[in-house]
Protein backbone atom coordinates (compact mmCIF):
# COMPACT_ATOMS: atom_id res chain seq x y z
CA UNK A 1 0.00 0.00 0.00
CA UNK A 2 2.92 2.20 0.41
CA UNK A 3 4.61 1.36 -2.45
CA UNK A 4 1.15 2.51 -3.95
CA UNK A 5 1.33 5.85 -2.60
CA UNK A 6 4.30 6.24 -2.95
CA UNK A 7 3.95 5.38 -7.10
CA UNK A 8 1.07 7.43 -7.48
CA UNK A 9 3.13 10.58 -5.56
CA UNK A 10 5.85 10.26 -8.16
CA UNK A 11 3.71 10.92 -11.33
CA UNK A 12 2.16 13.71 -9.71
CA UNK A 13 5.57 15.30 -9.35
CA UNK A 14 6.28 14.09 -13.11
CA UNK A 15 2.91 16.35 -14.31
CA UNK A 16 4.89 19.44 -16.47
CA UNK A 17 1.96 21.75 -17.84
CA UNK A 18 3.20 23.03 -21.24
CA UNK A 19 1.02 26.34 -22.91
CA UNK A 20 -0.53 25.50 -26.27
CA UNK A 21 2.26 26.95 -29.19
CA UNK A 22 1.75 30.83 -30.03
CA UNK A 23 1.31 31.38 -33.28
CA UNK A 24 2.56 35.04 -33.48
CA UNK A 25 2.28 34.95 -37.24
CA UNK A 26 -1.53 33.80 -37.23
CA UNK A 27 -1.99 36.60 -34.76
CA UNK A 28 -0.46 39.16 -36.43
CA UNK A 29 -3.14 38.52 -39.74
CA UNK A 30 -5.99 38.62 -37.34
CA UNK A 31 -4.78 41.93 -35.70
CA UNK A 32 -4.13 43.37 -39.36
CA UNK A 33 -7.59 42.12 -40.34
CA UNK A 34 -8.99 43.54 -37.69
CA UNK A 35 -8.29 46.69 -37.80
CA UNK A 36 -8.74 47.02 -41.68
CA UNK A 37 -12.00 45.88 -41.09
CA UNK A 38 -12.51 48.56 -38.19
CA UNK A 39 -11.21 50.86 -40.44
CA UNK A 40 -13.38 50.20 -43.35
CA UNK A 41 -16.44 49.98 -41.22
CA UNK A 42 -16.01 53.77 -39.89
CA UNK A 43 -15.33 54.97 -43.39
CA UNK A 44 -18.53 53.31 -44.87
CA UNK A 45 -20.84 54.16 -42.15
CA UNK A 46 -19.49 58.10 -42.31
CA UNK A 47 -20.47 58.02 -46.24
CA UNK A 48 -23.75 56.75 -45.03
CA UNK A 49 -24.21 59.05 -42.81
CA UNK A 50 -22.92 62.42 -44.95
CA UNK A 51 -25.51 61.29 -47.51
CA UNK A 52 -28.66 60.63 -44.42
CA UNK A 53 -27.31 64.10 -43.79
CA UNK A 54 -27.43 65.91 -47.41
CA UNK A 55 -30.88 64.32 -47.57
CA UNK A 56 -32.44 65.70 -44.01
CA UNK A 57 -31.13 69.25 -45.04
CA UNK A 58 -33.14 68.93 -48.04
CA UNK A 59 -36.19 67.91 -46.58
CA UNK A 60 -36.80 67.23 -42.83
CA UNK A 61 -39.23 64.37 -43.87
CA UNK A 62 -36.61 62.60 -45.61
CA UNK A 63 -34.74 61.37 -41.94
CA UNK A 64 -37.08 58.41 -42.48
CA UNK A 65 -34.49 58.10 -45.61
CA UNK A 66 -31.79 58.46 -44.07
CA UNK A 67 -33.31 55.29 -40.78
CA UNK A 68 -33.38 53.39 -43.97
CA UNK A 69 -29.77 53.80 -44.63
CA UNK A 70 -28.64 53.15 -41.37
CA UNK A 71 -30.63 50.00 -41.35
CA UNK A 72 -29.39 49.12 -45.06
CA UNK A 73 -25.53 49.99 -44.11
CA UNK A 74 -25.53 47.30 -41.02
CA UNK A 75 -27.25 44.80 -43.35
CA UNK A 76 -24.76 45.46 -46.29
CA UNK A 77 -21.83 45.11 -44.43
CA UNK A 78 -22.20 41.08 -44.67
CA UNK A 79 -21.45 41.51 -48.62
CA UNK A 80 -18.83 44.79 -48.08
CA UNK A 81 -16.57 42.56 -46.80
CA UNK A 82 -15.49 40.18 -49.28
CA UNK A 83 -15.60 42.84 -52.13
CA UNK A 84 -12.82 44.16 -49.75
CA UNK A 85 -10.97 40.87 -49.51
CA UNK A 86 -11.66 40.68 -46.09
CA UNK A 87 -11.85 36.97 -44.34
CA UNK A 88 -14.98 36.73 -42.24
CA UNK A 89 -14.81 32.70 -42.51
CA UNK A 90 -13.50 32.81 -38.78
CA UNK A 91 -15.39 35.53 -37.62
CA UNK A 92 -17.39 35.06 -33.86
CA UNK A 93 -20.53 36.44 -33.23
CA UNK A 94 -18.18 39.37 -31.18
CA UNK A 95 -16.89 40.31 -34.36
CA UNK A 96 -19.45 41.34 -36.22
CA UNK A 97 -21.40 42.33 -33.01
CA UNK A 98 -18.72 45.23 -32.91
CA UNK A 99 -18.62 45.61 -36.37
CA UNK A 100 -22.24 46.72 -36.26
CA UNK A 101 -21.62 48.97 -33.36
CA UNK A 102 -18.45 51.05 -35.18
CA UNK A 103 -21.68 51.48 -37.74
CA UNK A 104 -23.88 52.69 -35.86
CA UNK A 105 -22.21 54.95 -33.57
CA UNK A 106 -20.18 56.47 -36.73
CA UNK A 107 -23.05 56.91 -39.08
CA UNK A 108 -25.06 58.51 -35.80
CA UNK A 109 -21.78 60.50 -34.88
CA UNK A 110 -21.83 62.27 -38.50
CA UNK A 111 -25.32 62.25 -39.45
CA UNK A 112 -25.69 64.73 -35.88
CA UNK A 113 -22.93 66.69 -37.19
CA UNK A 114 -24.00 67.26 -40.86
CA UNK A 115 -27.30 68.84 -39.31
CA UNK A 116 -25.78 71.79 -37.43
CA UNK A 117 -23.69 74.86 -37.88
CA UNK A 118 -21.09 75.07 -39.63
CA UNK A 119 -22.87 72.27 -41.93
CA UNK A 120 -26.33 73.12 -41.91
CA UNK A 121 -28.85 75.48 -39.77
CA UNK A 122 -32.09 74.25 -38.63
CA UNK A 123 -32.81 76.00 -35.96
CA UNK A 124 -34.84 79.48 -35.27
CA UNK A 125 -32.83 82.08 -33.44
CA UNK A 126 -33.72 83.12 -30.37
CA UNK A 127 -35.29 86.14 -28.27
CA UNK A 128 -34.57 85.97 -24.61
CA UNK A 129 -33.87 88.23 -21.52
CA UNK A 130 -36.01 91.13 -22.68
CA UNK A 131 -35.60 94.10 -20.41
CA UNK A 132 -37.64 97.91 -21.32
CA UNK A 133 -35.23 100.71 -20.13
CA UNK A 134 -37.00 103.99 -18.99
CA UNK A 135 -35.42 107.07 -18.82
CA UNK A 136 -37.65 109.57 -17.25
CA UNK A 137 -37.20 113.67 -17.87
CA UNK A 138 -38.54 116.78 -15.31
CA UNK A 139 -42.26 115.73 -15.41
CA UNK A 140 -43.13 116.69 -11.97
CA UNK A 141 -45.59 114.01 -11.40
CA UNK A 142 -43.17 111.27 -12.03
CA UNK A 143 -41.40 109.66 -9.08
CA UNK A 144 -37.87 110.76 -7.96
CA UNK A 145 -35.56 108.55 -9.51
CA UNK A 146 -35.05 109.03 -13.53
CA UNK A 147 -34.06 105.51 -14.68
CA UNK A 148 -36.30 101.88 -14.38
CA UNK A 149 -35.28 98.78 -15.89
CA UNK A 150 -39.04 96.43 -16.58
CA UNK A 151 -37.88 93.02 -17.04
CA UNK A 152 -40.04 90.76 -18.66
CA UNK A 153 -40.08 87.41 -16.77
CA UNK A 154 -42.06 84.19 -15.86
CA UNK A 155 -44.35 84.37 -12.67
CA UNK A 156 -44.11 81.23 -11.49
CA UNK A 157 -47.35 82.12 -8.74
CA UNK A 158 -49.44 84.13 -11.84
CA UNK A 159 -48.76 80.86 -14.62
CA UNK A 160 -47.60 83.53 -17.13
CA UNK A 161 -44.90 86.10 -18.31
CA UNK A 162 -45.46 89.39 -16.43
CA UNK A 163 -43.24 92.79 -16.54
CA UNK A 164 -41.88 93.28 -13.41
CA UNK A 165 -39.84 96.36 -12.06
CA UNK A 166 -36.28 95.20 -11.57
CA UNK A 167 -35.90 97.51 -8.44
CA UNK A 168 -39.76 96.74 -7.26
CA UNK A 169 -42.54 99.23 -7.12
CA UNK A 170 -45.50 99.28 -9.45
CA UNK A 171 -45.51 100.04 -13.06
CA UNK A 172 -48.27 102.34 -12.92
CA UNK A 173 -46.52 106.26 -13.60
CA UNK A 174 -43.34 104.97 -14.67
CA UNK A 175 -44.01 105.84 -18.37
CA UNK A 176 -45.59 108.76 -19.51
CA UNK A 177 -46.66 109.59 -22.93
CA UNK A 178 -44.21 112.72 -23.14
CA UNK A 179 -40.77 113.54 -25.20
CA UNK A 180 -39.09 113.98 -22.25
CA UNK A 181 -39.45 109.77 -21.81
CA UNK A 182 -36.69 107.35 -23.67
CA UNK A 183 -37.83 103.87 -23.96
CA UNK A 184 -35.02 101.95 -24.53
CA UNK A 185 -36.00 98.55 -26.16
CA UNK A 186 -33.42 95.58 -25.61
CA UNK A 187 -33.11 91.65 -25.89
CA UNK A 188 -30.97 89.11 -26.22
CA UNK A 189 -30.70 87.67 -29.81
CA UNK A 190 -29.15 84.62 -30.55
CA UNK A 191 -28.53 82.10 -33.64
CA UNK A 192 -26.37 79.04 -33.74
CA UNK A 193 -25.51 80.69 -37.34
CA UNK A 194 -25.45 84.28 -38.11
CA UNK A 195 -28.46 86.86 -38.22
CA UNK A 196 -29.34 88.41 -40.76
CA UNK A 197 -31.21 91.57 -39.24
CA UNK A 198 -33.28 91.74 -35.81
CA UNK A 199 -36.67 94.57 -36.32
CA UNK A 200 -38.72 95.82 -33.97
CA UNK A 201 -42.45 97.26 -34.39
CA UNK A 202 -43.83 99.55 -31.47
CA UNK A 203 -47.43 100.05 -31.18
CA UNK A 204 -47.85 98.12 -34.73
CA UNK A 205 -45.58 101.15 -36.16
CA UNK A 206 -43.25 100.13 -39.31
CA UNK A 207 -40.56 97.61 -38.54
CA UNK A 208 -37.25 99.43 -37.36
CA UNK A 209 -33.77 97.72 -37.16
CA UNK A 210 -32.47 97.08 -34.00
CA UNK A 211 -28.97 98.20 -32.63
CA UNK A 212 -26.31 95.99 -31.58
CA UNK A 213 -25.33 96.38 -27.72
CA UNK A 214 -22.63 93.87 -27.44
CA UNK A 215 -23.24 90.69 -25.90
CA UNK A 216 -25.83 89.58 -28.13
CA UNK A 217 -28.31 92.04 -27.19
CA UNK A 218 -29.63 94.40 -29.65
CA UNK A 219 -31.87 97.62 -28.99
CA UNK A 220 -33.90 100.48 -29.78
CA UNK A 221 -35.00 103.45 -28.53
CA UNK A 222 -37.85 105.30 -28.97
CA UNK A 223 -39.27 108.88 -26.95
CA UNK A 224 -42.78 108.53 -25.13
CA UNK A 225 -44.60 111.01 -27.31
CA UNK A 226 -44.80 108.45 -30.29
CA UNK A 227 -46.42 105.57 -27.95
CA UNK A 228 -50.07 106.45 -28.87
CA UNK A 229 -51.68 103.27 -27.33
CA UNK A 230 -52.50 103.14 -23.15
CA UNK A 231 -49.68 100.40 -23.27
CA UNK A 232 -46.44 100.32 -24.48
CA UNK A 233 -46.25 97.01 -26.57
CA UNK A 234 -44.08 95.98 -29.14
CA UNK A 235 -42.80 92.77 -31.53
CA UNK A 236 -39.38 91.48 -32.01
CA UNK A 237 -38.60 89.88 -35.36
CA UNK A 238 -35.30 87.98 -35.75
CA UNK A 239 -34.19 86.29 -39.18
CA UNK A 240 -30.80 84.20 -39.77
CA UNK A 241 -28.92 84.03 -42.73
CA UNK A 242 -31.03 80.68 -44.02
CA UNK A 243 -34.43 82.63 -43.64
CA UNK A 244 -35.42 80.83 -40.24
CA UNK A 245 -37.34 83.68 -38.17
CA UNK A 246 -38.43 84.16 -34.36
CA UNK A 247 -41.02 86.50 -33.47
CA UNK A 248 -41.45 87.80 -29.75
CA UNK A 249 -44.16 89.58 -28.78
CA UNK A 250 -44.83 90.25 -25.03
CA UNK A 251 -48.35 88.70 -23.49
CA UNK A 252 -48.71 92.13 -22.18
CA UNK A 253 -47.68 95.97 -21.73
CA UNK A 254 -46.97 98.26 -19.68
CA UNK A 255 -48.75 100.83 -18.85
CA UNK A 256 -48.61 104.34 -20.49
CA UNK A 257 -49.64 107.10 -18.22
CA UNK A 258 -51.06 110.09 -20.38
């Protein structure tokens, strides 16, 4: 029984575990194919996706066109492949699981890209942070200070956009229908391309061009003697260099004392 043991001990100790032989020439091939096929993959999905792209510009209706090609792209790849003498006998379903994925996030990746500035504009500029200056004169019946700035701004407790004084107090008196009054029209007017013009009409008077003020705010000033309504109230047209166009016009006024 010893002898047994002692047997069986002795071609454990013989046991030598030796790695399978690395082919470093096989792997080298697979590496290179690889990465051509990588390669290939990103370059056909972006000329996918620069055409999905040409196609949405033309007509917004046509991104069902360019699903389609995404779709079609992943598909086609199967018969891409050989036509680029590329080996796909030994490829695993990892393979052409990430195949599909270079595809899709590169056609994605360019088809976002050919659909905004510099490549394309789609998008309306933009009117925000609209604040009336009022600079008052001598009228004796106006309060002591000579300069309010009326922001226009969401009341969260009234549901809607309101004019509010930016120092407090009520609007009533704080514009007068007088030449001694500037009204001092301003927003913030934006474009992720370039504007064309930004107008503004006052009391349904002829569109005027607004000034720029630096910062992306335009303006334009008008004296209190040519607001004939009770209410000052005005409209804000801005166009980009594509013909997209915003128009603003406040839910209110404010008030025009006489």
């Amino acid at each position: 029984m010893a002898k047994k043991r002692k047997k069986d001990k002795e071609e454990k100790q013989e046991y030598e575990f030796k790695p399978p032989e690395f082919d470093e020439k096989e792997f080298l091939l697979k590496e290179l194919r690889d990465t051509k096929t990588v390669i290939m993959t990103v370059g056909y999905a972006a000329v996918f996706g620069i055409v999905a792209g040409v196609l949405t510009s033309i007509n917004e209706l046509l991104a069902w066109v360019g699903l389609g090609l995404l779709v079609g792209g992943v598909i086609s790849l199967k018969y891409l492949y050989p036509r680029l003498k590329i080996d796909t006998s030994t490829f695993q379903k990892k393979n052409w699981a990430g195949n599909v994925l270079w595809f899709f996030t590169t056609f994605l990746a360019v088809w976002i890209l050919t659909l905004n500035f510099p490549f394309t504009d789609h998008a309306d500029p933009s009117v925000t942070e609209v604040t009336v200056w009022i600079q008052r004169g001598t009228n004796s019946t106006a309060p002591d200070y000579n300069l309010t700035a009326i922001d226009y701004k969401y009341v969260d407790s009234a549901g809607t956009y309101m004019w509010i004084s930016r120092w407090g107090g009520s609007l009533e008196s704080v514009l007068y229908a007088s030449a001694s009054y500037t009204v001092n029209i301003t927003a913030k007017v934006a474009d992720n391309g370039k504007l064309s013009t930004v107008r503004v009409s006052v009391d349904g008077a002829d569109y005027a061009t607004m000034s720029p003020e630096g910062d992306h705010r335009f303006g334009y000033s008008v004296t209190g003697d040519l607001i004939e309504s009770s209410s000052l109230s005005f409209t804000i047209v801005a166009t980009d260099s594509v013909g997209h166009e915003k128009i603003f016009t406040p839910v209110s006024g404010i008030p025009v004392s006489g």
